[in-house]
Protein backbone atom coordinates (compact mmCIF):
# COMPACT_ATOMS: atom_id res chain seq x y z
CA UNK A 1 51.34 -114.53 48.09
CA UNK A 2 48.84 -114.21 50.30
CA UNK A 3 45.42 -112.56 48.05
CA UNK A 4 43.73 -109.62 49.52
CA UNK A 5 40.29 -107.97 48.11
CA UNK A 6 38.12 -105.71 49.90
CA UNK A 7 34.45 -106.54 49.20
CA UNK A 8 32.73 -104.09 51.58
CA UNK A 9 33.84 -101.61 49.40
CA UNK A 10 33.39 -102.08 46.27
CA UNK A 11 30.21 -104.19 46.72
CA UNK A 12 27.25 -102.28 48.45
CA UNK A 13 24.36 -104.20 49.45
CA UNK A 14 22.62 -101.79 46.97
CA UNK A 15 23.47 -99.62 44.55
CA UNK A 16 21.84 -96.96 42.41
CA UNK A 17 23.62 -96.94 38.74
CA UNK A 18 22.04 -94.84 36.61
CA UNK A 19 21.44 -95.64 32.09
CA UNK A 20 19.17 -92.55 31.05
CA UNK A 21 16.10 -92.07 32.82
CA UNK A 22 16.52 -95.72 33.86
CA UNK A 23 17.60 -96.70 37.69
CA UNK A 24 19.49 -100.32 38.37
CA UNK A 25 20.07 -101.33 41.44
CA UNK A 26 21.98 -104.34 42.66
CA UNK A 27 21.17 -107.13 45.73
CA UNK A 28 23.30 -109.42 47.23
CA UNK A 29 23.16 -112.70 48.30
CA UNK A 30 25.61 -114.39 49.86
CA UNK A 31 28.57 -113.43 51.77
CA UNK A 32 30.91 -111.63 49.93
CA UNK A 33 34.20 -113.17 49.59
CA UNK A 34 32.32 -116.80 49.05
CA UNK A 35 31.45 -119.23 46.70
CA UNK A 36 27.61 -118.70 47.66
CA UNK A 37 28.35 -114.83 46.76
CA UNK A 38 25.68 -113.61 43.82
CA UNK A 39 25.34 -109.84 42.84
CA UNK A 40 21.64 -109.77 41.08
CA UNK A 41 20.60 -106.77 39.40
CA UNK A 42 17.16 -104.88 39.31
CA UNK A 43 15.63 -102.09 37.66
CA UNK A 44 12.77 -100.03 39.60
CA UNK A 45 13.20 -102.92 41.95
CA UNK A 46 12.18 -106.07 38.97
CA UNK A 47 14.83 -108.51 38.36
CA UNK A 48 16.55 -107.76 35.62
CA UNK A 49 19.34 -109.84 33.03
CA UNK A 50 22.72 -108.09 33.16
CA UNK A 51 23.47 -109.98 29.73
CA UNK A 52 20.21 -109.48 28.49
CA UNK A 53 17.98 -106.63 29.63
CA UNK A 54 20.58 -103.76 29.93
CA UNK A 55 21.32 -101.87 26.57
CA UNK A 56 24.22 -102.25 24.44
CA UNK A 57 24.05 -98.79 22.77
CA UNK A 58 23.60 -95.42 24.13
CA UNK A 59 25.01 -93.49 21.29
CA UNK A 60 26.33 -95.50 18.28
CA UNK A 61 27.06 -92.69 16.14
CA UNK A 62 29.44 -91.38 18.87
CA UNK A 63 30.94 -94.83 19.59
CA UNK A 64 29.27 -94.92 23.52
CA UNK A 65 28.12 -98.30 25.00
CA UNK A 66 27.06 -99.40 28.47
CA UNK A 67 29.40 -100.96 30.18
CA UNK A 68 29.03 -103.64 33.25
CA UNK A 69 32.08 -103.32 35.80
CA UNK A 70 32.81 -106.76 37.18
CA UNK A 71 36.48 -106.21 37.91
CA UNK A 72 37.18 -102.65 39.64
CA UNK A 73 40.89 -100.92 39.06
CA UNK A 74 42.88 -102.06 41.83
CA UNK A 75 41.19 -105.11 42.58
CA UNK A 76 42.22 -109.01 41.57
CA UNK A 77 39.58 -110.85 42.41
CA UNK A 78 38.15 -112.86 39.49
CA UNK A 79 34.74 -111.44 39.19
CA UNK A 80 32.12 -112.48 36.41
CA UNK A 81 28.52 -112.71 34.51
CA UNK A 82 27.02 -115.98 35.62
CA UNK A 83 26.39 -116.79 31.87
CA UNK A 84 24.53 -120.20 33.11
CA UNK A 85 23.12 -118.86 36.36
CA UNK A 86 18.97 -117.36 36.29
CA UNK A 87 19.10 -114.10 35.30
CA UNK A 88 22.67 -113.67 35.14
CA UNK A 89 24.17 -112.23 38.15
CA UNK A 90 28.03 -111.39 39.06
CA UNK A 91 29.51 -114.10 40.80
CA UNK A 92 33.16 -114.85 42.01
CA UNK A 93 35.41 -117.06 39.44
CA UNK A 94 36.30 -120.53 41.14
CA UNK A 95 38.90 -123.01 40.21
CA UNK A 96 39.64 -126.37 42.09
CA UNK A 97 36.92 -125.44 44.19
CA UNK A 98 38.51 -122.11 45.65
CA UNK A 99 37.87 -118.69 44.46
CA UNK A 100 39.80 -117.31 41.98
CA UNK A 101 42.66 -114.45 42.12
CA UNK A 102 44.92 -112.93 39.88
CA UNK A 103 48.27 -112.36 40.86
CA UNK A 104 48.36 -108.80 39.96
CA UNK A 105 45.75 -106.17 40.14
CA UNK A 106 43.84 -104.68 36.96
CA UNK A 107 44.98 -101.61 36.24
CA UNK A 108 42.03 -101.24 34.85
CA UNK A 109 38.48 -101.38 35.32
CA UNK A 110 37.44 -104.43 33.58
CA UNK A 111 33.91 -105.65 32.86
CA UNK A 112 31.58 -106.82 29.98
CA UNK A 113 29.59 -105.12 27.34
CA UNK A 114 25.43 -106.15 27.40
CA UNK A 115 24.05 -107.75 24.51
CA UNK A 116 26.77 -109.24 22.97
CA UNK A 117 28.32 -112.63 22.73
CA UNK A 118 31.39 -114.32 21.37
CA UNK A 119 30.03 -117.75 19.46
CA UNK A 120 32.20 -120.71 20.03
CA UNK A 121 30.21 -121.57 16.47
CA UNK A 122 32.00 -119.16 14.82
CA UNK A 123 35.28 -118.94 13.76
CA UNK A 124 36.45 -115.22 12.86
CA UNK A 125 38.92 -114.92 10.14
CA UNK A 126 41.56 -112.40 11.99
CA UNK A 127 42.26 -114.61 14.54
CA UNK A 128 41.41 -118.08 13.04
CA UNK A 129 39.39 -118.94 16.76
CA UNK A 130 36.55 -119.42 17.74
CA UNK A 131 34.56 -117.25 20.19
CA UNK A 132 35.18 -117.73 23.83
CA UNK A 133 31.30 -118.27 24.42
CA UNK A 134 30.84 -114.99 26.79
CA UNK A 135 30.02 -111.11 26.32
CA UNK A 136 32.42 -109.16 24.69
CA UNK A 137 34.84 -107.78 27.61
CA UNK A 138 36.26 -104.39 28.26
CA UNK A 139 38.98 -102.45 29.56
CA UNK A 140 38.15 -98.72 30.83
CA UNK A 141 41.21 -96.86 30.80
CA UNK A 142 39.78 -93.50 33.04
CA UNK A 143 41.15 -92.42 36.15
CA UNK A 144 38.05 -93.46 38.18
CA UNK A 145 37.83 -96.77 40.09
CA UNK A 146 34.34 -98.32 39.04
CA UNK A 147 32.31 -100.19 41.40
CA UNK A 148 31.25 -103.94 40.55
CA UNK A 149 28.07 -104.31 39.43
CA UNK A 150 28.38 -100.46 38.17
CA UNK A 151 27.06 -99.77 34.16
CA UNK A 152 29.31 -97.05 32.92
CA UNK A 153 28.80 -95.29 29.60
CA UNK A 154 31.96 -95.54 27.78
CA UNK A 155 33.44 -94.33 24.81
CA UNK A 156 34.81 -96.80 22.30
CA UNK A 157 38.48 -96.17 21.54
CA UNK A 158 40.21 -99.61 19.85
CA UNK A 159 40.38 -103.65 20.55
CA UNK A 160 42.85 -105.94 20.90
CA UNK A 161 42.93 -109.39 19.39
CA UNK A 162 43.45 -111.64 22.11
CA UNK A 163 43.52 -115.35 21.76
CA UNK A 164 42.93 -117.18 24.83
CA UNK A 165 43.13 -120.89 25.67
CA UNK A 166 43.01 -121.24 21.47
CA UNK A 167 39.17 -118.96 21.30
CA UNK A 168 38.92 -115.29 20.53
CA UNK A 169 38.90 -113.14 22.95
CA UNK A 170 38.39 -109.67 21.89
CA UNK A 171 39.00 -106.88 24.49
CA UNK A 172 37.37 -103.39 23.77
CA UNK A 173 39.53 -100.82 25.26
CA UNK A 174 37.27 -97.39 25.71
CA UNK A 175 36.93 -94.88 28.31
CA UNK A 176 34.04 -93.57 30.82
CA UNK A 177 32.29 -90.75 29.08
CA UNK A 178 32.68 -88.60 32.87
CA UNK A 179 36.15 -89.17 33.34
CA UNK A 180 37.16 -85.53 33.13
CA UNK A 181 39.66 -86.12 30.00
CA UNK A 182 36.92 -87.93 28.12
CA UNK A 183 36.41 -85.39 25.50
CA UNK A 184 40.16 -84.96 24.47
CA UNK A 185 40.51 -88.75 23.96
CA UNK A 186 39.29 -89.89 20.54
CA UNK A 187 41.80 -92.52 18.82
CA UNK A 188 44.89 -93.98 20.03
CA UNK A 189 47.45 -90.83 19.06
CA UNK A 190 45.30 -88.92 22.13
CA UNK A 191 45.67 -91.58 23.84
CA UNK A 192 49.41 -91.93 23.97
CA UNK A 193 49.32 -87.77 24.33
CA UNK A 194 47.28 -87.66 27.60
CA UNK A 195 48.23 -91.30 28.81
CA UNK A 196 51.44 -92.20 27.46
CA UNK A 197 52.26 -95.80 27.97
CA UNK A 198 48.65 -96.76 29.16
CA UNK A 199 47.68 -99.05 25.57
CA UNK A 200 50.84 -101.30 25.94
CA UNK A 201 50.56 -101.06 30.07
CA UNK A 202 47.16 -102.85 28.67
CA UNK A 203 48.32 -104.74 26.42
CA UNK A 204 51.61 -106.61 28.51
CA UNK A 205 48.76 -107.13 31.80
CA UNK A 206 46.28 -109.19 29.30
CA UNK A 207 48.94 -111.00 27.80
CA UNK A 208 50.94 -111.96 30.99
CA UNK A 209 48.08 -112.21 34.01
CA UNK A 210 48.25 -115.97 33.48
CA UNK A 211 52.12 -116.25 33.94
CA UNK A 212 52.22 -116.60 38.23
CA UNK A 213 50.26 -119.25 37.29
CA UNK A 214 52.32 -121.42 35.78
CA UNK A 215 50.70 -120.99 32.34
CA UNK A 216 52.28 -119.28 29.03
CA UNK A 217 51.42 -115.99 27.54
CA UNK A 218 48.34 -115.18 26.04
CA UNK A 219 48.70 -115.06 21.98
CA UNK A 220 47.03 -111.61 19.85
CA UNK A 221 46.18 -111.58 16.58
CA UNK A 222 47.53 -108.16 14.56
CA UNK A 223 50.98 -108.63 16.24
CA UNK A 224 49.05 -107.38 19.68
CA UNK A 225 48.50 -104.46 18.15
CA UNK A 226 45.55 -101.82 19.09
CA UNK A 227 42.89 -102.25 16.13
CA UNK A 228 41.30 -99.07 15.41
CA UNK A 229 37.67 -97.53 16.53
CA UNK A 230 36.12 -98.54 13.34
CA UNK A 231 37.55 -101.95 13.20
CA UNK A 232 36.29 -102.22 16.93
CA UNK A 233 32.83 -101.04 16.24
CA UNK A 234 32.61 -103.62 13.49
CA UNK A 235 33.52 -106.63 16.43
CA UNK A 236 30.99 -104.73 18.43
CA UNK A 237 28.43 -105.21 15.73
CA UNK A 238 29.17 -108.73 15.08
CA UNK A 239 28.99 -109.81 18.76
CA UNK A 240 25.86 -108.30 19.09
CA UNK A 241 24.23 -109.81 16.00
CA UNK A 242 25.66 -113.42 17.76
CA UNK A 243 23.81 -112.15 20.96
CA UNK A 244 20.71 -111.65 19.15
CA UNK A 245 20.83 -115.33 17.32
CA UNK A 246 21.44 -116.87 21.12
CA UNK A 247 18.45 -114.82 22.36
CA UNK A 248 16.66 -116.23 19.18
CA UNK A 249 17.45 -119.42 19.72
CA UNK A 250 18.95 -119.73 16.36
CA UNK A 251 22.51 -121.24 18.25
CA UNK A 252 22.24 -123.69 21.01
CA UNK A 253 23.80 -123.02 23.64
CA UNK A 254 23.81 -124.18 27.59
CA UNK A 255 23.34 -120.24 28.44
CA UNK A 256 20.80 -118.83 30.42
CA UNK A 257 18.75 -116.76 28.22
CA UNK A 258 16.11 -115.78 30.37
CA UNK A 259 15.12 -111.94 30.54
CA UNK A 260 12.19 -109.96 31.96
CA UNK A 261 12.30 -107.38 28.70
CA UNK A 262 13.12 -108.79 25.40
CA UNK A 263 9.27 -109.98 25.05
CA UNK A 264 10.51 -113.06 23.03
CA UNK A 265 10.26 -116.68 24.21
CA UNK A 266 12.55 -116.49 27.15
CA UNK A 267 10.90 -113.75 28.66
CA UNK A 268 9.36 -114.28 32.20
CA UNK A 269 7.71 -112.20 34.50
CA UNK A 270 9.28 -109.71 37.21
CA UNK A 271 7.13 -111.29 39.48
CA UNK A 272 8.12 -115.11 38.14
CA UNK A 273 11.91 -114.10 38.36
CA UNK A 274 11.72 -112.47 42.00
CA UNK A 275 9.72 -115.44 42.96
CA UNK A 276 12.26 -117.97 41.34
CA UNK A 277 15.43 -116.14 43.33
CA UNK A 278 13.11 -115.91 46.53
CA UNK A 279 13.16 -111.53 46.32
């Protein structure tokens, strides 16, 4: 099968996403559609982490979290964080030397969560793994298609367990607070009232993406089973306190931890990180 993914699209050369009274914007370097591809971010035009310099929380009380798109609905091509890479931009997933594909398309706009991190030091007693060393991912379930490189404010609404390759591999599911049936969807029974079938349309694409290629099922913890917004806010929690001991140097790790707002030992410049990726 022959893969298809339209970059022009979904990748603007820049692109205004708004977080409060804050304004990111995205550059591009590289051709789309190549290995040398990069999506950097900025904010007011500084170089800016997408792990690290982009808030987690925008209102914990009411479960809402920023949300990077790296994956749009409708799309297959392997998009990611850069975890290693200066300042952390989106680049294209390659294996064997060739950019990566998956055989189906998300049905879902899938991305990461800032400021959190799965620690292949730890081993978390519900699934007996250890982390997958990379921000906690997420599935947004709205009837939007996000844009990569897009932070979306979503709502919390459960996690899956999902064991990958023998590390932990949580998956938030949640929805963008501006999808228009936002407000009527707060734990899984509204779910299954206004989307019936969209949690275990969820579940069976995570657990079988991996099958056209060659490779078994993915395993869950909980019987693959959505855990509830509590227990998922919890897993947020966690990740973020792992984030915070990466950032603090209290794990090593091979991660680029460099940032331009943290003000802690890894912190550079705007000016030394624009200089650094020639902006």
């Amino acid at each position: 099968m022959k893969n298809f993914f339209s970059f022009s699209k979904l990748t603007p050369h820049l692109k205004n996403i708004y977080h409060r009274n804050m304004t990111y914007t995205t550059k591009q370097v590289g051709e789309t559609g190549s290995l040398e591809y990069r999506l950097f971010f900025l904010k007011d035009n500084k170089p800016v982490s997408s792990f690290h310099d982009v808030p987690l929380w925008v209102n914990k009380e009411k479960q809402i979290v920023n949300m990077l798109v790296e994956i749009p609905r409708g799309t297959n091509a392997k998009l990611e964080i850069a975890t290693k890479e200066y300042m952390n931009p989106i680049k294209q997933d390659v294996k064997d030397g060739k950019l990566r594909f998956v055989h189906d398309k998300y049905p879902f706009n899938y991305g990461a969560l800032p400021q959190t991190w799965e620690s292949p030091e730890h081993t978390h007693p519900s699934t007996g793994a250890k982390g997958d060393n990379d921000p906690l991912d997420a599935c947004e379930i709205g009837s939007g298609q996000g844009v990569t490189g897009e932070f979306k404010q979503v709502k919390v609404l459960g996690v899956f367990a999902m064991i990958d390759a023998g590390e932990t591999d949580w998956k938030i599911l949640c929805i963008d607070v501006n999808d228009p049936i936002a407000s009527q969807i707060n734990s899984q029974e509204d779910i299954e009232k206004h989307l019936p079938g969209k949690i275990n349309e969820v579940y069976t694409f995570l657990r079988d993406y991996k099958i056209p290629d060659g490779k078994g099922p993915n395993q869950f913890a909980f019987d693959g089973k959505l855990q509830s917004i509590d227990f998922s806010m919890k897993i947020i929690e966690e990740t973020e306190a792992e984030w915070k001991d990466l950032v603090g140097g209290k794990t090593k790790s091979s991660l680029s931890v460099v940032n331009t707002t943290l003000n802690d030992s890894n912190t550079v410049t705007a000016d030394v990180a624009a200089q650094k990726l020639n902006f």
